[in-house]
Protein backbone atom coordinates (compact mmCIF):
# COMPACT_ATOMS: atom_id res chain seq x y z
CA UNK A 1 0.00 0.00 0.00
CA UNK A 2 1.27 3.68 -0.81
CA UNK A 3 1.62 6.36 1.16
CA UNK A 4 -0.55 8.35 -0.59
CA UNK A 5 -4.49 7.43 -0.27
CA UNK A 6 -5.86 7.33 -3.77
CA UNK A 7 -9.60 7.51 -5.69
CA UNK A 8 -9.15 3.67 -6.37
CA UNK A 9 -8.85 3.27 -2.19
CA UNK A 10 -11.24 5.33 -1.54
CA UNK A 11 -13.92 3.25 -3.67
CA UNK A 12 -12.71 -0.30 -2.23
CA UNK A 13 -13.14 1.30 1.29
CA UNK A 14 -16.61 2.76 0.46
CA UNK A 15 -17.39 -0.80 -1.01
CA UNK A 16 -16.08 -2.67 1.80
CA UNK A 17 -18.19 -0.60 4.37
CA UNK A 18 -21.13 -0.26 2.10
CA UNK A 19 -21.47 -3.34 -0.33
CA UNK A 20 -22.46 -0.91 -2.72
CA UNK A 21 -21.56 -1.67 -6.52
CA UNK A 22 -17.56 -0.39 -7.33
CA UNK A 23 -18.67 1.05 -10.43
CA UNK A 24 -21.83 3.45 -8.48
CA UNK A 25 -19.39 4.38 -5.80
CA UNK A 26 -16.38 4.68 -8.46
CA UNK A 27 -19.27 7.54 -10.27
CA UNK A 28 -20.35 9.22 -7.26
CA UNK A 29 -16.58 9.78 -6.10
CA UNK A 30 -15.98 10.76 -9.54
CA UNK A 31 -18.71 13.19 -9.46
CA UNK A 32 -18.39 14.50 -6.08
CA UNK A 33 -14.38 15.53 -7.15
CA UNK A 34 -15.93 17.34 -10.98
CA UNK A 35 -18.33 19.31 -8.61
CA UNK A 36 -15.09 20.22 -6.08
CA UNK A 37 -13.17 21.02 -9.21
CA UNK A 38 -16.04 23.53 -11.10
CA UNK A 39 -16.82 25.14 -8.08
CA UNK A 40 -13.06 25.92 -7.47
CA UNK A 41 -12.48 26.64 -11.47
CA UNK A 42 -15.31 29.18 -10.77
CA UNK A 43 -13.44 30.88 -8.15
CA UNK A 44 -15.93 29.64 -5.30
CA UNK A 45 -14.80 28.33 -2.09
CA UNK A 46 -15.23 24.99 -1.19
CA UNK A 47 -16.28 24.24 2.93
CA UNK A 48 -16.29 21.00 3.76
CA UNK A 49 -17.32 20.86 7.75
CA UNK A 50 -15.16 18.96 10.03
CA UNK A 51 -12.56 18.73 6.99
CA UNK A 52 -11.67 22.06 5.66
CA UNK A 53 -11.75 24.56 3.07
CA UNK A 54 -10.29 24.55 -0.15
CA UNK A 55 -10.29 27.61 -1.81
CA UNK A 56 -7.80 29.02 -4.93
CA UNK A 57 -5.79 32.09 -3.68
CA UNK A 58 -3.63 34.41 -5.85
CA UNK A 59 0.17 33.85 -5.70
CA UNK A 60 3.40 34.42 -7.48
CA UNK A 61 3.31 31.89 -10.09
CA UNK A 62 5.58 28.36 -9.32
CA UNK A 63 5.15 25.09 -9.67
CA UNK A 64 4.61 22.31 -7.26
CA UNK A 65 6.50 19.12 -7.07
CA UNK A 66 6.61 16.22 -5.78
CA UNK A 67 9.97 15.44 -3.80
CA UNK A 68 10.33 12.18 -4.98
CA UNK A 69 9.62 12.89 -8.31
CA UNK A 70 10.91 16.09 -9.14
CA UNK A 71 10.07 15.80 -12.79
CA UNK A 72 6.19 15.52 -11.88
CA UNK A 73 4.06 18.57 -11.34
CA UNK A 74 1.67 18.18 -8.40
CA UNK A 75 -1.51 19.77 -9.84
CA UNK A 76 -3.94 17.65 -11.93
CA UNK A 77 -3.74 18.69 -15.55
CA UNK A 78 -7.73 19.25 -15.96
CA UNK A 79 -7.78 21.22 -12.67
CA UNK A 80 -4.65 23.35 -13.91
CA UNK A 81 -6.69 23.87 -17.00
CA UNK A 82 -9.71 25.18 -15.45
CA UNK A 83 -8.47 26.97 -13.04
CA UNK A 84 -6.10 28.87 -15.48
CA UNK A 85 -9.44 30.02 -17.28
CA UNK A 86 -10.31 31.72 -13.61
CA UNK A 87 -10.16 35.53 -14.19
CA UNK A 88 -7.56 37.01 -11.42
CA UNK A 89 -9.59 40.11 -11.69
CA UNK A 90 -12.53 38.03 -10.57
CA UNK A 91 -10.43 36.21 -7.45
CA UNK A 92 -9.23 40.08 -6.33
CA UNK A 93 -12.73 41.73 -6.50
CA UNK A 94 -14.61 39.04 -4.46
CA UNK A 95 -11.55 37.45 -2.17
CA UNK A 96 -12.31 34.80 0.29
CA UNK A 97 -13.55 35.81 4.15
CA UNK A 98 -10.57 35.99 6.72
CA UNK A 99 -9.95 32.65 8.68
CA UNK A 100 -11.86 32.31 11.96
CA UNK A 101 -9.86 31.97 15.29
């Protein structure tokens, strides 16, 4: 098992727990990520309660690797993509609410 928990384990865990078909849990996983992704390609916030927030923030350009494989970028290429497409102007007019204490 890697270190790093992927879809694939998150389905067989779902299934083991659930007895739900692979292929219904594999889609609704699938889905629930797309719908993570647009909303943050739109430049919305995403809360997730008693997990976090995701949210895009404006930064000097760089890009992340992976320490153990340097040659790999970090970012999925679709969520790059969209995300690109975001309109900065659109992130600095309407920027995210400051972090609760």
């Amino acid at each position: 098992m890697s270190t790093n928990l992927t879809k694939r384990e998150i389905v067989l865990e779902i299934y083991e727990k659930t007895g739900f078909p692979q292929k219904q849990i594999q889609d609704t996983v699938q889905m629930t990520l797309d719908i993570v992704m647009d909303a943050l390609a739109a430049g919305r916030n995403v809360e997730l309660r008693n997990f976090g927030v995701l949210e895009v923030q404006v930064r000097k350009a760089r890009v992340g690797r992976n320490p153990n494989k340097p040659e790999t970028e970090v970012v999925g290429k679709i969520l790059k993509q969209k995300i690109k497409q975001l309109s900065l102007e659109k992130l600095r007019s309407n920027p995210p609410p400051p972090a609760s204490a």
